[in-house]
C-alpha atoms as a PDB file:
ATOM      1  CA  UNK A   1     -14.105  37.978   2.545  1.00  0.00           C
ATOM      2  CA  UNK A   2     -12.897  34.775   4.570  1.00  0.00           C
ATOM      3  CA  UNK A   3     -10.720  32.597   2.364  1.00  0.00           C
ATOM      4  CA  UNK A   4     -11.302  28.813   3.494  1.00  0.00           C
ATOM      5  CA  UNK A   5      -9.032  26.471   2.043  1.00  0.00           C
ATOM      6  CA  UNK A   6      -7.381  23.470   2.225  1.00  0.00           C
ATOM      7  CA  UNK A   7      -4.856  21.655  -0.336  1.00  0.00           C
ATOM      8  CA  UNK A   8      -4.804  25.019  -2.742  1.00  0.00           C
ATOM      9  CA  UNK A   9      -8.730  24.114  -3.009  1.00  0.00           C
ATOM     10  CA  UNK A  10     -11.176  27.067  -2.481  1.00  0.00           C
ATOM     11  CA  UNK A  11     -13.888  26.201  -0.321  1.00  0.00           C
ATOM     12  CA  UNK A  12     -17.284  28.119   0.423  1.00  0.00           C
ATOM     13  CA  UNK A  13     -17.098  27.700   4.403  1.00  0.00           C
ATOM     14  CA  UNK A  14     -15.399  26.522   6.883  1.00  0.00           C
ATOM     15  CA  UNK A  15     -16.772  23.755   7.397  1.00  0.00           C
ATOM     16  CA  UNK A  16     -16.662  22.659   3.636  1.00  0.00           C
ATOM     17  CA  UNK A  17     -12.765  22.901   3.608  1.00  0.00           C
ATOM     18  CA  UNK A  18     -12.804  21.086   6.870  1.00  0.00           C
ATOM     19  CA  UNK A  19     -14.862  18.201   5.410  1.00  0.00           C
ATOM     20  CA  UNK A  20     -12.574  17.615   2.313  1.00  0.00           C
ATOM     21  CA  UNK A  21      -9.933  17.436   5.143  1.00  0.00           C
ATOM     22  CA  UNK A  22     -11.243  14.849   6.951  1.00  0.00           C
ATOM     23  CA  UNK A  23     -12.271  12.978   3.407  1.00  0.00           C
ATOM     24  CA  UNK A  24      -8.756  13.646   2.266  1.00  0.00           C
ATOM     25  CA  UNK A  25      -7.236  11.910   5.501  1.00  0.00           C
ATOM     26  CA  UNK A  26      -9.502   8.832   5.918  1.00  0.00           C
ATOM     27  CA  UNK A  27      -9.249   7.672   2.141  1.00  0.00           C
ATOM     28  CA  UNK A  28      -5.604   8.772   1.795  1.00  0.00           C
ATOM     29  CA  UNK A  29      -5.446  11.317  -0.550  1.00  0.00           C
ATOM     30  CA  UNK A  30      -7.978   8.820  -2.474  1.00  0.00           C
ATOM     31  CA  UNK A  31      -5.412   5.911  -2.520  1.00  0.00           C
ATOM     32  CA  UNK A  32      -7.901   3.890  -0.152  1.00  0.00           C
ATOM     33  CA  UNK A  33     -10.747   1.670  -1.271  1.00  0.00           C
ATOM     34  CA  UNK A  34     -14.394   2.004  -0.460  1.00  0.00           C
ATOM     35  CA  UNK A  35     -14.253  -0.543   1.440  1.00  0.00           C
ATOM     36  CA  UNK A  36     -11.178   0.457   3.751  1.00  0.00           C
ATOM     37  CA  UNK A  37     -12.952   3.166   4.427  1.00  0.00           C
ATOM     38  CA  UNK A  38     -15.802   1.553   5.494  1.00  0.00           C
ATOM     39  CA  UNK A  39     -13.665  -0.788   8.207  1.00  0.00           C
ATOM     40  CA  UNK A  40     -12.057   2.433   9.342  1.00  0.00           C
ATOM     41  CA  UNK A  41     -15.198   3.670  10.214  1.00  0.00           C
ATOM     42  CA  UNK A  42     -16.904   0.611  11.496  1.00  0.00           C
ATOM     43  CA  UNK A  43     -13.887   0.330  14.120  1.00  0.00           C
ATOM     44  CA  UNK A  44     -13.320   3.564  14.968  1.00  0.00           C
ATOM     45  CA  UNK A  45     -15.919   6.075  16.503  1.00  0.00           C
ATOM     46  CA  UNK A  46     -15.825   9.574  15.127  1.00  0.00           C
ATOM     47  CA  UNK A  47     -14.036  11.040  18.092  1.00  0.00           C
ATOM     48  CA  UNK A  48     -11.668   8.753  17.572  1.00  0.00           C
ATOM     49  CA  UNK A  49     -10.844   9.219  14.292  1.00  0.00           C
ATOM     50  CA  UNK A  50     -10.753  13.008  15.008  1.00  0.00           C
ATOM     51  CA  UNK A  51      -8.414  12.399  17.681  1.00  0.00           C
ATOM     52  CA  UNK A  52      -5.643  10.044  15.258  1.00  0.00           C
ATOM     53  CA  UNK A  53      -6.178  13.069  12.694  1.00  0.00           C
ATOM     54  CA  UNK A  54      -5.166  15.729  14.939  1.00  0.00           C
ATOM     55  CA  UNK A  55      -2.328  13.541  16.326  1.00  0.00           C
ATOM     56  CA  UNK A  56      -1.104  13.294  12.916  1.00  0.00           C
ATOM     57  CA  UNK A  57      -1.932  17.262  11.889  1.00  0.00           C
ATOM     58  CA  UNK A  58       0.274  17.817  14.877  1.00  0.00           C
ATOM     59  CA  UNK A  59       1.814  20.538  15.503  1.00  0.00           C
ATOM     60  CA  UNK A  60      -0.521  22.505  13.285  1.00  0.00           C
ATOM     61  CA  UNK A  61      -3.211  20.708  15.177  1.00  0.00           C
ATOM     62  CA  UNK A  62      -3.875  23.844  17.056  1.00  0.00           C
ATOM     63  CA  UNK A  63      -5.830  25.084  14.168  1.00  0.00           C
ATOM     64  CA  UNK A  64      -8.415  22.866  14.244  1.00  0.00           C
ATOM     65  CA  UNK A  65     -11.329  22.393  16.706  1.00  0.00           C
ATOM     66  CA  UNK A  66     -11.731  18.709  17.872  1.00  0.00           C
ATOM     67  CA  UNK A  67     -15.463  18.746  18.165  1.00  0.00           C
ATOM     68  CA  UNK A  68     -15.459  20.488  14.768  1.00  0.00           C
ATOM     69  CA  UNK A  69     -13.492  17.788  13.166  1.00  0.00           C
ATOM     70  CA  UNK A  70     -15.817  15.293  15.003  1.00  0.00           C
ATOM     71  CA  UNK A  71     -18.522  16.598  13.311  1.00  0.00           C
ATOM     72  CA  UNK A  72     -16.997  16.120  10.182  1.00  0.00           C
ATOM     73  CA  UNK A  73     -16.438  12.537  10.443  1.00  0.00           C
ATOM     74  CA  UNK A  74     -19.704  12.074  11.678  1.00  0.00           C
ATOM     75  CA  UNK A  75     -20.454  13.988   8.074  1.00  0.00           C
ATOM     76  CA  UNK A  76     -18.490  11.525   6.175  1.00  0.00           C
ATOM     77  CA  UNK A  77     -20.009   8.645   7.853  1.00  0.00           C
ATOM     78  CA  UNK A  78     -23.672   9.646   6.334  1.00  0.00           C
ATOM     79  CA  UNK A  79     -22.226  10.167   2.476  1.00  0.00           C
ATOM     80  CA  UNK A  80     -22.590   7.632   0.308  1.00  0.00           C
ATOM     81  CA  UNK A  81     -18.784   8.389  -0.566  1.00  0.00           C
ATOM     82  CA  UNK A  82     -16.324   9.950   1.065  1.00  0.00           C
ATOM     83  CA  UNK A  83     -14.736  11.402  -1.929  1.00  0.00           C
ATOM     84  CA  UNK A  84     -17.883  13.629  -3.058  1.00  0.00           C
ATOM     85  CA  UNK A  85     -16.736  15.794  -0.148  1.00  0.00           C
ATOM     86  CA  UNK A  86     -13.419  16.356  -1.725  1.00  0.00           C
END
């Protein structure tokens, strides 16, 4: 059995741990408001966000896939909040 984790959290997949990552990162740990998400992700497209995350994630960046992490913004963008992926 695949462990997939991320912050000592247990997730079902993959791409369920991935998604709290990318929820974790754009509200800061859950520090940011609604609404700062919302101008992050009205100026930014996805692939950019993914691209500021893995700059930041670097140099364990490696472990991530970029269109992956795409994905998961694009995710987070259709939620009503952010944080019910954490």
């Amino acid at each position: 059995m695949t462990l997939h984790s991320f912050a000592s959290i247990a997730y079902p997949t993959a791409e369920a741990a991935l998604l709290a990552e990318t929820a974790t990162w754009i509200s800061a740990g859950g520090l940011n408001e609604t609404s700062e998400i919302a101008e992050s992700f009205a100026a930014k497209s996805d692939e950019a966000l993914a691209d500021e995350l893995l700059s930041e994630c670097e140099p364990n960046a490696d472990r991530l896939d970029r269109n992956d992490v795409v994905a998961a913004f694009a995710r987070l963008r259709d939620m009503n909040s952010v944080i019910d992926a954490i």
